[in-house]
Protein backbone atom coordinates (compact mmCIF):
# COMPACT_ATOMS: atom_id res chain seq x y z
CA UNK A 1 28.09 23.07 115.11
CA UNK A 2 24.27 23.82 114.78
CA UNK A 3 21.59 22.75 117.70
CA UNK A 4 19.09 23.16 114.34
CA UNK A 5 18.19 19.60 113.43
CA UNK A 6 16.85 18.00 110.01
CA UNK A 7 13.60 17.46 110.34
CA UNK A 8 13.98 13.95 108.25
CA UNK A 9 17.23 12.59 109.85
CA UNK A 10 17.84 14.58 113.21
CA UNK A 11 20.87 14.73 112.79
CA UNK A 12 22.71 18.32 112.99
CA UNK A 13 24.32 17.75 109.99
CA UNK A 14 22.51 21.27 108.61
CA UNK A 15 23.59 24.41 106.72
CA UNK A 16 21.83 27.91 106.79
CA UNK A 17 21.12 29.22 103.65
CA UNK A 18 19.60 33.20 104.20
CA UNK A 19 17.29 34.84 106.50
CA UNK A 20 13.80 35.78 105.83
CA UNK A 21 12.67 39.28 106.73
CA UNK A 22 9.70 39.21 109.20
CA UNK A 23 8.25 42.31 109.20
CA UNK A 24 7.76 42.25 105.19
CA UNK A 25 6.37 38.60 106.02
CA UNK A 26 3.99 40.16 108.40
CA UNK A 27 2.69 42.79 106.48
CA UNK A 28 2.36 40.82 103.01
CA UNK A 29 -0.15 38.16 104.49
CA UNK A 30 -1.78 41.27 105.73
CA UNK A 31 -1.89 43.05 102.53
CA UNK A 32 -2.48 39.71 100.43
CA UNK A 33 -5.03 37.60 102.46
CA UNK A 34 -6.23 40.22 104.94
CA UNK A 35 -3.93 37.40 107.92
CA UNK A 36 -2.43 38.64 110.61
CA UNK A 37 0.03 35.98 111.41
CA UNK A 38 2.10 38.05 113.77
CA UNK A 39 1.59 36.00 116.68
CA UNK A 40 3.36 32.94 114.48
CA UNK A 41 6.45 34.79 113.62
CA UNK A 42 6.81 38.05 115.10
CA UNK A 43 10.43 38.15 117.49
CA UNK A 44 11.34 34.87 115.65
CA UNK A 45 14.73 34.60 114.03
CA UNK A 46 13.13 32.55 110.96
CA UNK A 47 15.68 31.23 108.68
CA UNK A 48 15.97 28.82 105.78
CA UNK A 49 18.23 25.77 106.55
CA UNK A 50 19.30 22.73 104.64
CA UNK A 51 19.42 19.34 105.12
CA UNK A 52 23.34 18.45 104.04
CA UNK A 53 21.73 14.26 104.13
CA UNK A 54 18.95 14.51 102.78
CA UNK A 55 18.94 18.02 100.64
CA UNK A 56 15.28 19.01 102.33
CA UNK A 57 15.34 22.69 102.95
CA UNK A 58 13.30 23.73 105.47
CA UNK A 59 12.37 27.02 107.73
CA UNK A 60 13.50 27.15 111.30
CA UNK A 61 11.88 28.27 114.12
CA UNK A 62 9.48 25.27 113.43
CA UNK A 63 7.24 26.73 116.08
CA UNK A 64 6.40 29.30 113.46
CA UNK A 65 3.89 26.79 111.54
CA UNK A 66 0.17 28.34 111.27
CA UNK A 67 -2.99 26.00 113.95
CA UNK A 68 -6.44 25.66 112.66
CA UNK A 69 -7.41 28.98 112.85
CA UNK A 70 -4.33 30.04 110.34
CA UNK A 71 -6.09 27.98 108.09
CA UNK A 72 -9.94 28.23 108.82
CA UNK A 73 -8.95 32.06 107.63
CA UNK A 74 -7.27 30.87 104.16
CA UNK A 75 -9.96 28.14 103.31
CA UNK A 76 -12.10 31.27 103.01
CA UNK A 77 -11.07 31.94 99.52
CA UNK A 78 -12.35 29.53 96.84
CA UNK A 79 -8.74 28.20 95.67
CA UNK A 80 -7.57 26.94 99.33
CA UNK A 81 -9.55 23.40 98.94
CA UNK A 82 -9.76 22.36 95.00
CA UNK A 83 -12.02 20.36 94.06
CA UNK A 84 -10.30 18.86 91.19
CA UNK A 85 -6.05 18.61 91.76
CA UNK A 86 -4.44 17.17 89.16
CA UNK A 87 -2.58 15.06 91.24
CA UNK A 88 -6.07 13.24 92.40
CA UNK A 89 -6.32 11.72 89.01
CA UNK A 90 -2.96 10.62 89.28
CA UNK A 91 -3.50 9.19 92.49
CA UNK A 92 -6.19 7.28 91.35
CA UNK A 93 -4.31 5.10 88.68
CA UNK A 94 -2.73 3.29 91.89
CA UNK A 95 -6.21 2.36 93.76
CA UNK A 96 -8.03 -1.03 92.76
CA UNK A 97 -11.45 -1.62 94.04
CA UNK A 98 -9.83 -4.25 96.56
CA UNK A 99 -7.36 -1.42 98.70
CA UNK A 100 -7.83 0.37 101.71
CA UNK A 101 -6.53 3.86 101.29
CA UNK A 102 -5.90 6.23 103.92
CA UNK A 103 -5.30 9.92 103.12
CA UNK A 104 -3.81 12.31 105.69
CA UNK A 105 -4.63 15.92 105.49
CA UNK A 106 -8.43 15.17 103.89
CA UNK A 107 -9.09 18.60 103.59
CA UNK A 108 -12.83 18.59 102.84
CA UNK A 109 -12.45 15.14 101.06
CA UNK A 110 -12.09 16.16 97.55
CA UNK A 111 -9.50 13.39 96.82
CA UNK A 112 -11.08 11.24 98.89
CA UNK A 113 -14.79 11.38 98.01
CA UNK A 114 -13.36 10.38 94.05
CA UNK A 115 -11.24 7.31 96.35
CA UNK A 116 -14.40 5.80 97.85
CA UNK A 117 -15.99 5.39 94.71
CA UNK A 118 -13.51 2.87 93.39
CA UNK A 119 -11.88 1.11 96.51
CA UNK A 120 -13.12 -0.97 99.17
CA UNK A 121 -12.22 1.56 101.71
CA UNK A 122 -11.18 5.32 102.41
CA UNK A 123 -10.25 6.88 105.40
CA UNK A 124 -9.39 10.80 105.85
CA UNK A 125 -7.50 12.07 108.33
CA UNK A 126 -7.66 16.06 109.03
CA UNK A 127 -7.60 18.67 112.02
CA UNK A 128 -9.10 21.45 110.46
CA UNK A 129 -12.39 21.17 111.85
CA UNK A 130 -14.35 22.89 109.69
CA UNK A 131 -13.50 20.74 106.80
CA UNK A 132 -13.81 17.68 108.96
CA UNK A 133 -17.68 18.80 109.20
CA UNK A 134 -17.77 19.48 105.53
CA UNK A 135 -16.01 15.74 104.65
CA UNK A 136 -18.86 14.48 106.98
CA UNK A 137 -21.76 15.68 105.06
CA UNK A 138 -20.47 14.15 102.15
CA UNK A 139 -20.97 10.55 104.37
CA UNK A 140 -16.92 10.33 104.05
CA UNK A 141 -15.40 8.03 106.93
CA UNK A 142 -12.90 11.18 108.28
CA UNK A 143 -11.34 11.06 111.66
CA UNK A 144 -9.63 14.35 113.56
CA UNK A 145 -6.46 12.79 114.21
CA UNK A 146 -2.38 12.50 113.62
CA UNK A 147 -1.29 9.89 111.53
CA UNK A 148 0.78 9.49 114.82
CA UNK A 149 -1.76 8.72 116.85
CA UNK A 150 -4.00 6.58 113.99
CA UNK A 151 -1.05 4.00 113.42
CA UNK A 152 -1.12 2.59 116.87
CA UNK A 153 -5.10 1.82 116.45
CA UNK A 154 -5.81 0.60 112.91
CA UNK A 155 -4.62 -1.94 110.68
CA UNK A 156 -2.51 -1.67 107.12
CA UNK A 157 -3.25 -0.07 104.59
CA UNK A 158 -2.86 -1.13 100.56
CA UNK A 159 -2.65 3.22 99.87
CA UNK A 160 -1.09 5.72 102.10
CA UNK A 161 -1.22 9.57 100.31
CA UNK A 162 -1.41 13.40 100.95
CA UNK A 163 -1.72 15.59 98.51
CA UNK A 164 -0.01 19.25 99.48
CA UNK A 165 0.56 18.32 102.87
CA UNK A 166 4.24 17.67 103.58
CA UNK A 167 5.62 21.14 102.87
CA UNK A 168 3.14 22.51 106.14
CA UNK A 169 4.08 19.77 109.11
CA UNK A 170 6.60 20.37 111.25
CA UNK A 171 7.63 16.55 112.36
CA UNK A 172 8.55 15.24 108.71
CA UNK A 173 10.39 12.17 110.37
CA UNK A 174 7.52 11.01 112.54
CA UNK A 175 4.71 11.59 109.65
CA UNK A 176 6.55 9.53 107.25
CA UNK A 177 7.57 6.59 109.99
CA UNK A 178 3.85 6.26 110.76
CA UNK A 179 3.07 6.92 106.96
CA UNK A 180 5.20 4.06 106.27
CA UNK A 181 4.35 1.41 109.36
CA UNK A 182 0.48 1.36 107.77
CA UNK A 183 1.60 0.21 104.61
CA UNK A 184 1.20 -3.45 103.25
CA UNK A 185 4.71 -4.47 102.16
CA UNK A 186 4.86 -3.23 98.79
CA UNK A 187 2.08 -0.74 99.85
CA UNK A 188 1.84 2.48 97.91
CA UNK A 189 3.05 5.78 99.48
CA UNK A 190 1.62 8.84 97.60
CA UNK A 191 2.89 12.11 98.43
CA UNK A 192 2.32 15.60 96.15
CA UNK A 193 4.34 18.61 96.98
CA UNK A 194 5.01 22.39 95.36
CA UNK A 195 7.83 21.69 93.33
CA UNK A 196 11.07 23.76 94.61
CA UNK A 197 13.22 22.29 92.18
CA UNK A 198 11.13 24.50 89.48
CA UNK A 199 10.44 27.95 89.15
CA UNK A 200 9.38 28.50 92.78
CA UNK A 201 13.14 28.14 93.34
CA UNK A 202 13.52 31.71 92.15
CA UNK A 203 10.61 33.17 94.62
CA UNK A 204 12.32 33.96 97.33
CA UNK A 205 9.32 35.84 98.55
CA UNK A 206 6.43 33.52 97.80
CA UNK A 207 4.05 34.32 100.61
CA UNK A 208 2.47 30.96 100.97
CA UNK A 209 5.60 28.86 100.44
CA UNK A 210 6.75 30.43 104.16
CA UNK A 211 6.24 30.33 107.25
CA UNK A 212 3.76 30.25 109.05
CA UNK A 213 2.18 28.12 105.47
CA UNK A 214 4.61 26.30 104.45
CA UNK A 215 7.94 24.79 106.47
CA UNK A 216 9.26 22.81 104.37
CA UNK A 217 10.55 22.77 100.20
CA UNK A 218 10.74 20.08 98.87
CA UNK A 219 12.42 19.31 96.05
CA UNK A 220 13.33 16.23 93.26
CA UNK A 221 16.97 15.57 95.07
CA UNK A 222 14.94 15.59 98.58
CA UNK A 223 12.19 13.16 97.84
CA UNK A 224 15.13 10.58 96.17
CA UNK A 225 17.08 10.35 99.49
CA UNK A 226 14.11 9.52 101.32
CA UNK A 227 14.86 5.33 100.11
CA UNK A 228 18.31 5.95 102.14
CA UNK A 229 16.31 6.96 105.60
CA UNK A 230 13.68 5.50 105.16
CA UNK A 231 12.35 1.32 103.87
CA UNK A 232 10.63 2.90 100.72
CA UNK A 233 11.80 2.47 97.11
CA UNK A 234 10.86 5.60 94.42
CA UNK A 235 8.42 4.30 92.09
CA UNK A 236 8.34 7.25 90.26
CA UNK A 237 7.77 10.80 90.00
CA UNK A 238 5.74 13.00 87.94
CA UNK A 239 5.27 16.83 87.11
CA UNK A 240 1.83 18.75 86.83
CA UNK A 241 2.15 20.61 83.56
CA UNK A 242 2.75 24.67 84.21
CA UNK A 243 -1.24 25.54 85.07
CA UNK A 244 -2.68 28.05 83.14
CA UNK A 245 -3.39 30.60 86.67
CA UNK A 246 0.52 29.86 87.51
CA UNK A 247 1.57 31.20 84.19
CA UNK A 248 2.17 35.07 86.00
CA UNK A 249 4.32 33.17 88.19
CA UNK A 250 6.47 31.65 86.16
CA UNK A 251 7.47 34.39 84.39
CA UNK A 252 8.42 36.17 86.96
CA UNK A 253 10.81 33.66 87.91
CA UNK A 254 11.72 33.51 84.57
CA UNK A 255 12.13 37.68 84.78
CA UNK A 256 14.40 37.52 87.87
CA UNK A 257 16.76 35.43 85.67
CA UNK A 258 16.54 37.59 83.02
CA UNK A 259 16.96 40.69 84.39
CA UNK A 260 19.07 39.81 87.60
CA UNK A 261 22.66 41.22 86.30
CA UNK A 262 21.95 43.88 83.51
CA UNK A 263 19.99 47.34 84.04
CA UNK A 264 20.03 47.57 80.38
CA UNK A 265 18.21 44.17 79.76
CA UNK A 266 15.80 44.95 82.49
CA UNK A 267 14.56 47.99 80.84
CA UNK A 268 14.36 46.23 77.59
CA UNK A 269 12.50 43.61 78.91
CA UNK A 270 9.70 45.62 80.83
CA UNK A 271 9.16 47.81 77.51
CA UNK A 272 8.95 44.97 75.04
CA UNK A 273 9.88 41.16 75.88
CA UNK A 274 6.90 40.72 78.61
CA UNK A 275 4.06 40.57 77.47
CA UNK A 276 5.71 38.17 74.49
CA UNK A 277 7.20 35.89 77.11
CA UNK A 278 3.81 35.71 78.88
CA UNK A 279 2.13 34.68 75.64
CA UNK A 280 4.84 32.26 74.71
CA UNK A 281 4.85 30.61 77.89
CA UNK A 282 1.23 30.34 78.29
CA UNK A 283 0.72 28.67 74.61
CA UNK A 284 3.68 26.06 75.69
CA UNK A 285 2.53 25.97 79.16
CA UNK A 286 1.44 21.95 79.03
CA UNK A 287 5.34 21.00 78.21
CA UNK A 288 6.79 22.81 80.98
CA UNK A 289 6.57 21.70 84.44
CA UNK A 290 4.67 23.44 86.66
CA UNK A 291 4.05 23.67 90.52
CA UNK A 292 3.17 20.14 91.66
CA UNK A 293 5.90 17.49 92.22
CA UNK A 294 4.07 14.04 92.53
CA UNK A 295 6.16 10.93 93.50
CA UNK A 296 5.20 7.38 94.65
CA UNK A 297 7.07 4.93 96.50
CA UNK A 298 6.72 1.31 97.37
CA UNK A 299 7.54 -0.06 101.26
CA UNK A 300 10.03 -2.82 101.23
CA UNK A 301 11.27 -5.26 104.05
CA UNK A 302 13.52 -3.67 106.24
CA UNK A 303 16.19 -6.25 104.68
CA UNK A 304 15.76 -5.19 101.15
C-alpha cells in the first residue's frame, strides 16, 4: 500500500494518477516567468495522487511547494495580487457591519481593505513579507503568522476566508481544523479555489497549477466531502463566469478535446474552426464557467 498520505484525511487510502516531467517543469517557469525553481523540484519524483475519501488530487513530494522568495519573484508582475477578484464581491454579501472576519493569505489586503469598510473588524494573515509591508501602509490590522499558530491566541471569528489560497499549502488538514476552531457556530467559512473540475482539467501542463505554485486541485466533488471530515455544512458554491483574459485558455482545453483522436480534425481545426471557436466562446464567455470555484460553508456542533 502507499506511505503517500491525503493531505485532508491522512489516511493512505491514495491512488497515483501520472507523473509530471521535471525538467520541462524547470525550464517552462524559466522560459515563462524568468523562475528558476530548480532548487524546489529538481531530483524529486513529483507525481499527481488522489485522494480515494475525499477525491482531492494533489502533487506529492509536498516538500516541492515554492517559500517567500518563490513568490516575492511572481508578485513582480501586475496580475499576481488583483486588486479587484471577483470572488471579493462575493465574499462580501456574507459580512454585516457587526462580524469579525479573518482572512488568511492577505496578500497585500485587496479583499481585506474592501472588508474593513463594512465590518466591525478585519484581520489578515500573510507570510509574504513584502505584501505584509504593503497591507500595512494601507493602516490594515495584518499579522505574519499561520492560521496554526493564530488560533491558539485570538478569539472567534463571525468570517473565516481565503481567496486562492488552498491549492498552494501543503498541510490542508491542519489549515482547515484551525480555519474551522475560529468560527462562531454557524460561522461562515469562505474558501475560493481554481476550478479543476472545469477546463483546467484538460491542462495537464498548466505551469502555475504545479508544483512548486500550486499542490493541490481542487475540485466540486473535493470541496463536498469536506462536511464528511470535517463539522462544516456546504452552503453553497458558485462559479466565476469564463474571464475575458482566460478565454485563450479555454479553448485550448476545448482544442485538446477536439483534436485528441483524429489527425484529420486537427488539421481542419487549425486552418478554419479556431479563430471561430475563439470568437464564439469569448461572446458567450459570461454563461460558461470559468476558473474560480467559490464555496461557503457553515460550522455546526460537532453533534449535528
Amino acid at each position: 500500500m502507499s506511505q503517500v498520505k491525503s493531505p485532508v484525511t491522512g489516511t493512505n487510502n491514495v491512488e497515483k494518477i501520472r507523473s509530471i516531467n521535471v525538467q520541462k517543469l524547470i525550464s517552462g517557469y524559466k522560459n515563462a516567468f524568468g523562475t528558476d525553481v530548480s532548487h524546489f523540484v529538481n531530483n524529486k519524483d513529483i507525481s499527481v495522487y488522489r485522494c480515494l475519501d475525499s477525491d482531492l488530487l494533489f502533487y506529492e513530494p509536498r516538500d516541492a511547494a515554492g517559500d517567500g522568495g518563490f513568490y516575492n519573484e511572481l508578485s513582480r508582475f501586475d496580475w499576481y495580487y488583483e486588486e479587484n477578484k471577483w470572488e471579493f464581491d462575493q465574499a462580501l454579501e456574507f459580512i454585516t457591519s457587526n462580524d469579525r472576519v479573518l482572512e488568511i493569505g492577505s496578500g497585500e489586503g485587496a479583499f481585506l481593505e474592501k472588508a474593513s469598510k463594512i465590518c466591525k473588524e478585519a484581520i489578515g494573515l500573510e507570510l509574504n513579507e513584502d505584501a505584509i509591508e504593503v497591507s500595512k501602509a494601507k493602516g490594515l490590522s495584518v499579522e505574519k503568522r499561520t492560521v496554526q499558530d493564530f488560533v491558539r491566541e485570538n478569539g472567534l471569528f463571525d468570517v473565516v476566508c481565503s481567496f486562492q489560497v488552498m491549492e498552494h499549502v501543503e498541510d490542508v488538514k491542519g489549515i482547515l481544523d484551525a480555519s474551522i476552531k475560529l468560527l462562531k457556530k454557524d460561522g461562515v467559512l469562505i474558501i475560493s479555489v481554481p476550478n479543476n473540475s472545469g477546463y483546467l482539467k484538460n491542462l495537464e501542463f498548466s505551469l502555475l497549477n504545479m508544483p512548486p505554485h500550486h499542490l493541490n486541485l481542487w475540485t466540486v466533488d473535493s470541496f463536498r466531502t469536506l462536511e464528511f471530515f470535517f463539522p462544516i455544512k456546504l452552503d453553497s458554491m458558485r462559479f466565476e463566469p469564463l474571464r475575458q483574459d482566460h478565454v485563450s485558455g479555454f479553448v485550448a482545453s476545448i482544442s485538446k478535446e477536439l483534436t485528441s483522436s483524429n489527425l484529420i480534425i486537427k488539421l481542419l481545426y487549425k486552418m478554419f474552426m479556431r479563430k471561430k471557436l475563439h470568437n464564439g466562446v469569448d461572446s458567450l464567455r459570461s454563461s460558461i464557467n470559468g476558473i474560480t470555484l467559490f464555496t461557503v460553508f457553515r460550522r455546526q456542533d460537532q453533534n449535528n
